[in-house]
Protein backbone atom coordinates (compact mmCIF):
# COMPACT_ATOMS: atom_id res chain seq x y z
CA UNK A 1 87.42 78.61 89.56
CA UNK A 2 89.83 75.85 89.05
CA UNK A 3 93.87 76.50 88.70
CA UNK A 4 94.70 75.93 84.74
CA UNK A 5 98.02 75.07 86.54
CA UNK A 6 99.26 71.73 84.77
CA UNK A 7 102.57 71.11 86.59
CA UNK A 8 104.66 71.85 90.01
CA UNK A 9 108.23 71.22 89.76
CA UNK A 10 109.91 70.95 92.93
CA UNK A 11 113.64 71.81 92.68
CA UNK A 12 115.69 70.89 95.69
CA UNK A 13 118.11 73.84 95.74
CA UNK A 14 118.60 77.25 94.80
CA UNK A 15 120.79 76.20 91.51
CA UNK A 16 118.05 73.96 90.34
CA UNK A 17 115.48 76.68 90.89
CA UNK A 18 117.40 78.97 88.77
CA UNK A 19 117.94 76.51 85.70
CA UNK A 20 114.25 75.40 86.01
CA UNK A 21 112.95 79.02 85.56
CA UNK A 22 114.95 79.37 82.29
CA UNK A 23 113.72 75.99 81.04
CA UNK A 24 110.34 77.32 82.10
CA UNK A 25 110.16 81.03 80.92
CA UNK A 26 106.58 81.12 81.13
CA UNK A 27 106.62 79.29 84.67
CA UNK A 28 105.84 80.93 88.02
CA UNK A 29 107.84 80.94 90.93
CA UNK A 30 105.46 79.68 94.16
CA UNK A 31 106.36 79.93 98.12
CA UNK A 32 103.84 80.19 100.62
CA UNK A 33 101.16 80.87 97.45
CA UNK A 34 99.12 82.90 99.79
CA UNK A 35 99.05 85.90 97.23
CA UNK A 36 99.21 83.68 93.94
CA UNK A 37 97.17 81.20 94.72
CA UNK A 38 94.47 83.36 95.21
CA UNK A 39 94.98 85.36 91.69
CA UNK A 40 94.90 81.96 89.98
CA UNK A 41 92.14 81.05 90.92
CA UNK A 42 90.76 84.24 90.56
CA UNK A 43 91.92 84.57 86.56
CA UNK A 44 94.14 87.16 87.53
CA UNK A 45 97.52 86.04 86.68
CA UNK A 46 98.05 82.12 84.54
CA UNK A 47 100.29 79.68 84.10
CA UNK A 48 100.58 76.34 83.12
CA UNK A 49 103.79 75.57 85.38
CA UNK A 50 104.92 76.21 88.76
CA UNK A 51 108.01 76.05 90.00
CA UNK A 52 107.59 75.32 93.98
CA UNK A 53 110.45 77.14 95.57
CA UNK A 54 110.04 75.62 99.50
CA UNK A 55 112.43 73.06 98.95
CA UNK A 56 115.44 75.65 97.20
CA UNK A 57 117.42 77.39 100.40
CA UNK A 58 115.57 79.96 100.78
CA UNK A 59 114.25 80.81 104.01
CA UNK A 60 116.74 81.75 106.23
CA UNK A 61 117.81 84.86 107.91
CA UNK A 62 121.80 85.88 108.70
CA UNK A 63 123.41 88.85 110.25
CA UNK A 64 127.70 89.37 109.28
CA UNK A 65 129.38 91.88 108.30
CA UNK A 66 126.98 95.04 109.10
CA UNK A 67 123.80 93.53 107.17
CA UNK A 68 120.95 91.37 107.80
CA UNK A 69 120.24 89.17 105.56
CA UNK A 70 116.63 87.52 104.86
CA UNK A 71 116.52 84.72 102.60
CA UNK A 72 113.03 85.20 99.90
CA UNK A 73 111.10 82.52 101.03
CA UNK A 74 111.41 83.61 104.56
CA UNK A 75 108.05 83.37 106.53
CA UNK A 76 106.37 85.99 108.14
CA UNK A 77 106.19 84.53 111.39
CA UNK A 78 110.00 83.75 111.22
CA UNK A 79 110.71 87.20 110.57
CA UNK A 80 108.57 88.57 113.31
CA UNK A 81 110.41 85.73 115.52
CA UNK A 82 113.82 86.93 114.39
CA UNK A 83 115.91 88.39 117.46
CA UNK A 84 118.70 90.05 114.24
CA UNK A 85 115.46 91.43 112.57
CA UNK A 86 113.65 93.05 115.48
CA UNK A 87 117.39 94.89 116.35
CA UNK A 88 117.92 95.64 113.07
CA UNK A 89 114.41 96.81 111.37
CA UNK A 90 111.78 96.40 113.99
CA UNK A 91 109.56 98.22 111.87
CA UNK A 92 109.76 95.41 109.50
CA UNK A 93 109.21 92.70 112.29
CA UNK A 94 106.00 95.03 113.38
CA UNK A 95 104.77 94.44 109.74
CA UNK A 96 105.51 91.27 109.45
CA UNK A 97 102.94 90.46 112.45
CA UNK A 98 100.41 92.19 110.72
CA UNK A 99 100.41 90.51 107.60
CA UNK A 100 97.18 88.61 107.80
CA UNK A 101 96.31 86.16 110.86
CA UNK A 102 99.37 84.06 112.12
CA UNK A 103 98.23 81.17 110.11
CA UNK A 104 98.70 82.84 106.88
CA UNK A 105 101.98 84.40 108.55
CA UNK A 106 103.78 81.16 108.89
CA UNK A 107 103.11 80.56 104.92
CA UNK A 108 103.79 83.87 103.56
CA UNK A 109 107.07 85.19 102.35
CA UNK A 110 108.80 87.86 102.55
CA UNK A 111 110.48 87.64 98.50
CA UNK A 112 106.52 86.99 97.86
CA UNK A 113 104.86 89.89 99.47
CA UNK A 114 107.88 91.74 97.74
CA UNK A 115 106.94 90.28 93.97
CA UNK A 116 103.59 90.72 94.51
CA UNK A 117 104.13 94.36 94.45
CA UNK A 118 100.76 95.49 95.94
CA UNK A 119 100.88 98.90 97.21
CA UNK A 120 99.60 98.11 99.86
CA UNK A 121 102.30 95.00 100.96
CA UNK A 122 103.00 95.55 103.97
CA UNK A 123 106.50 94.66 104.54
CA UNK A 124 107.54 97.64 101.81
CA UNK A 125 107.57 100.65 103.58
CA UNK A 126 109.39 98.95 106.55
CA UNK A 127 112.25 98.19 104.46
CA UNK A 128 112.24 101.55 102.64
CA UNK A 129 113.07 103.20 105.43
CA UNK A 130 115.94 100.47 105.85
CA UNK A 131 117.19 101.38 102.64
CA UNK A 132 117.60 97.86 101.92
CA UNK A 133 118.84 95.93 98.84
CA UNK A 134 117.13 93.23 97.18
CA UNK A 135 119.80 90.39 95.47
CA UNK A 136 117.86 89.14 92.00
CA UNK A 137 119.25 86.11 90.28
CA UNK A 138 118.70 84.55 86.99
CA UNK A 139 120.09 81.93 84.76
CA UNK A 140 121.81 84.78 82.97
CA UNK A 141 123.74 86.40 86.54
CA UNK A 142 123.07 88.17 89.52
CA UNK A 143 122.16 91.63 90.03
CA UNK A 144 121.77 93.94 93.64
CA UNK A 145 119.09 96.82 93.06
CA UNK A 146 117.60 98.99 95.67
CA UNK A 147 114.21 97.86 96.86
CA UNK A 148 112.89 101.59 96.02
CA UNK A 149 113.93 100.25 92.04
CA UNK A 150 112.09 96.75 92.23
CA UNK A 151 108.68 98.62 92.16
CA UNK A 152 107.37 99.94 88.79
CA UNK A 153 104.30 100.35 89.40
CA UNK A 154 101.13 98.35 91.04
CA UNK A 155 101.42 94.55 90.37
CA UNK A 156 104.34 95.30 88.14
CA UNK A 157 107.74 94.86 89.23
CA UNK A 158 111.52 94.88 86.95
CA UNK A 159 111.85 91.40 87.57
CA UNK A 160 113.45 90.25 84.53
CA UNK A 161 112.15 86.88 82.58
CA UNK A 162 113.39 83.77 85.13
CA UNK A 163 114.55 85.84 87.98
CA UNK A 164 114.11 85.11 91.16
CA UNK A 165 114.30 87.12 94.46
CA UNK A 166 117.10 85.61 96.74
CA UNK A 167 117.37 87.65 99.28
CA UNK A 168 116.76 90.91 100.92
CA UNK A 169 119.75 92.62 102.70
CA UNK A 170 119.53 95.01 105.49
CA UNK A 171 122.50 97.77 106.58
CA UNK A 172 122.63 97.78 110.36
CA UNK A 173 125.13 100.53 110.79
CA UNK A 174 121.93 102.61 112.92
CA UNK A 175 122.37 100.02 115.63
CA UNK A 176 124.96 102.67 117.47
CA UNK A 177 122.80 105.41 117.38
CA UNK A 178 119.81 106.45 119.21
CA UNK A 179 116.79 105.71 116.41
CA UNK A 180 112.96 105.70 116.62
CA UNK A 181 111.85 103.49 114.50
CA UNK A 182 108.28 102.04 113.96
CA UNK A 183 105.32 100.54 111.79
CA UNK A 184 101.72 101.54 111.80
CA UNK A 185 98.68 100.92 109.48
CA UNK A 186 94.79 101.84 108.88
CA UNK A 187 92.24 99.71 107.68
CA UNK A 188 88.74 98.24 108.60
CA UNK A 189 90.03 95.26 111.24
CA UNK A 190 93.26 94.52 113.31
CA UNK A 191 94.03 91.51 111.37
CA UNK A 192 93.30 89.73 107.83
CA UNK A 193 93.02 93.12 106.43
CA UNK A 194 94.59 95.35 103.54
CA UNK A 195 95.59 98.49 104.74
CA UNK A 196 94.01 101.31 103.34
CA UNK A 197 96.75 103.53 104.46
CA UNK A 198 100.56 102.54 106.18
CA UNK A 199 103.50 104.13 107.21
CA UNK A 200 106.76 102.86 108.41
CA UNK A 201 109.35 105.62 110.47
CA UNK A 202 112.87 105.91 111.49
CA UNK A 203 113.94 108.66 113.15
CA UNK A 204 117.71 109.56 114.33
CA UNK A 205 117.48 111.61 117.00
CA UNK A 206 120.11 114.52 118.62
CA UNK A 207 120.99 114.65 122.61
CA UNK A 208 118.01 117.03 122.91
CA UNK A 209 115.73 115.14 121.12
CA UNK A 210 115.34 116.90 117.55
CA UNK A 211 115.28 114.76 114.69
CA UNK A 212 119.10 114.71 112.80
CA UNK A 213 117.79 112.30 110.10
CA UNK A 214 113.73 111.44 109.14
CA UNK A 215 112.81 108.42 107.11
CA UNK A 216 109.62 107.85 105.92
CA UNK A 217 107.55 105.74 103.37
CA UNK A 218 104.35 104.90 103.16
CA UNK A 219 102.02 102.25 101.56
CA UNK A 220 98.33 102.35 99.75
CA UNK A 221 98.61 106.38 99.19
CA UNK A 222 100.80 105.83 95.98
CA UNK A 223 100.88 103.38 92.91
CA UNK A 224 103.75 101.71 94.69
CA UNK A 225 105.28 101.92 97.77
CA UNK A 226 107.21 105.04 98.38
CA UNK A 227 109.98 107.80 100.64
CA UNK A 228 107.95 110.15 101.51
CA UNK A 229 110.73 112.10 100.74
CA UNK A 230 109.58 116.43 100.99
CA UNK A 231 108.19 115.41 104.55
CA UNK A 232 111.52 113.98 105.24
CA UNK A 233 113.52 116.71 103.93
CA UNK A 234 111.00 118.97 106.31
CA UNK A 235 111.64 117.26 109.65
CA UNK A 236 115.14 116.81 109.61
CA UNK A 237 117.05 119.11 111.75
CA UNK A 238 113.50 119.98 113.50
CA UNK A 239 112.13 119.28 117.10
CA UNK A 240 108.87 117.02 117.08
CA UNK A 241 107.06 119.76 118.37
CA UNK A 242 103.03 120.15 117.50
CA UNK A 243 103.79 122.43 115.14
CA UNK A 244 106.42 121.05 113.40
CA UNK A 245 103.87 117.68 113.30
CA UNK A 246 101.28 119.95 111.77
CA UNK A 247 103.68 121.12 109.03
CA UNK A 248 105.37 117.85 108.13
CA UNK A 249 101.57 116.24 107.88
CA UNK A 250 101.16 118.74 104.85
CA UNK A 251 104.09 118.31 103.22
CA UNK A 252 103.42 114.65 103.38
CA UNK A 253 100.66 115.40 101.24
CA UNK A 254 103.18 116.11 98.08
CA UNK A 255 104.52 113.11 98.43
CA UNK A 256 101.30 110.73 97.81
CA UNK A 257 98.67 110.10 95.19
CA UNK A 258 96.32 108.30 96.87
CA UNK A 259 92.90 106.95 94.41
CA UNK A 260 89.37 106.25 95.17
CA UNK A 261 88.74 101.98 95.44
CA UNK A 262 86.56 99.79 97.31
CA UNK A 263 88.50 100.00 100.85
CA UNK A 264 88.60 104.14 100.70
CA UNK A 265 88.26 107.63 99.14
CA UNK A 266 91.23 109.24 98.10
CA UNK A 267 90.66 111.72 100.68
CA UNK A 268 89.92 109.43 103.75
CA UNK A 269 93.78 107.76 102.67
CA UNK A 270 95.01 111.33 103.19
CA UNK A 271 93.69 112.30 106.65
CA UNK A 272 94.73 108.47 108.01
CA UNK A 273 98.28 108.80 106.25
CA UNK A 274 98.73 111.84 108.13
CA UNK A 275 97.19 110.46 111.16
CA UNK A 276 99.82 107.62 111.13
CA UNK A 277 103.12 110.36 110.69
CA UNK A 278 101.76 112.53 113.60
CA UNK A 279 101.44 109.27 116.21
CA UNK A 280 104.98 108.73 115.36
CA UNK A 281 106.34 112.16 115.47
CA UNK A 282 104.50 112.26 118.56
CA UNK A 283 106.27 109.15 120.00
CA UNK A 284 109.72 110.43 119.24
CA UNK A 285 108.68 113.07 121.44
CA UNK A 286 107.77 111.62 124.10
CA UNK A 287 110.88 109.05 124.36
């Protein structure tokens, strides 16, 4: 099918961007495309203009001042790269290397994967965990939500008429203590794939090794991405121990809402979801 797209305006900063999307309302913002291009020309999403966002500031990543800071058109293969990133959420630098093949990493984007708002992106749950903050910016002002607000549901996001994702900001306070953190996902090959189940961890762990704070979210179990917040509640205060892995894999289970698709039964999503929490409990225990 060919794109119905008639025009690709190529601002040549941020500012520009910004007015051109409220000159444009109808307009889509395009990055690395890797996601959009592929509903174009698949019917799924339309528009006539395109506002090309390579050329606007936006890839870059900065650490002052206790946060990270990842610009939205940020590659995934700079992100995977990024020494600050890999300190500060190496959960989402794990993702971020398993976002397709590396070609389609060094076009992707981070504020793209993000807008997309699959359930399944893969960069989500990693900064979930994070708690981080996305900065949204429009013709009409700025605005800092948390990422667990940007999601309202699959494909939908509260992106507001002309706004654009700036950046993505990361706290990095859990640098002085000692923290498991991790990113792991199921599907049908190691690479190119979308995961049928994911879950990113962190886990802040006491002297003798029981687990003071539990974050978890997971991806593809949910219509968005989500805290898996009842089996976080469960571990914390709680040695890794089998039985305590057993237990937190079923109240995981009230925290999800997996569906039947293509890729995988509803039920399959539940038995790799759980799968995914035990390996990590299970690494935390061993050190």
């Amino acid at each position: 099918m060919d794109l119905a797209v008639q025009r690709v305006l190529r601002p040549g900063s941020f500012e520009e961007a910004v007015r051109v999307m409220a000159e444009h309302p109808h307009a889509l913002p395009i990055a690395g495309g890797t996601d959009l291009v592929v509903q174009l020309r698949d019917g799924r999403r339309a528009a006539d203009v395109l506002v090309d966002l390579s050329g606007a500031g936006l890839a870059f990543i900065t650490a002052r001042n206790g946060v990270v800071e990842i610009g939205g058109a940020t590659t995934m293969d700079a992100i995977a790269n990024s020494r600050e990133i890999r300190d500060a959420c190496p959960a989402l630098a794990a993702a971020s290397r398993l976002v397709g093949a590396w070609p389609i990493q060094c076009r992707a984007t981070l504020g793209g994967n993000l807008a997309n708002a699959s359930p399944a992106a893969d960069t989500a749950p990693p900064l979930l965990v994070a708690e981080a903050s996305v900065h949204l910016v429009s013709a009409d002002g700025d605005r800092r939500i948390q990422l667990s607000e940007l999601f309202s549901g699959p494909g939908e996001t509260c992106l507001r008429p002309g706004e654009l994702i700036r950046s993505i900001m990361i706290p990095t306070q859990h640098l002085q203590r000692t923290v498991r953190e991790g990113f792991a996902k199921v599907g049908p090959r190691w690479e190119q794939i979308i995961s049928v189940a994911s879950l990113a961890h962190r886990f802040e762990l006491d002297a003798d090794g029981s687990i003071r704070e539990a974050r978890v979210a997971v991806g593809s179990v949910a219509p968005t991405p989500v805290r898996a917040r009842a089996a976080e509640q469960f571990l914390a205060g709680k040695p890794p121990t089998a039985a305590v892995r057993r237990e937190a894999a079923r109240h995981l289970q009230d925290d999800i809402s997996p569906i039947d698709d293509v890729r995988a039964p509803a039920w399959y999503r539940r038995v790799a979801v759980s799968v995914l929490l035990d390996r990590a409990l299970t690494e935390a225990a061993d050190g």
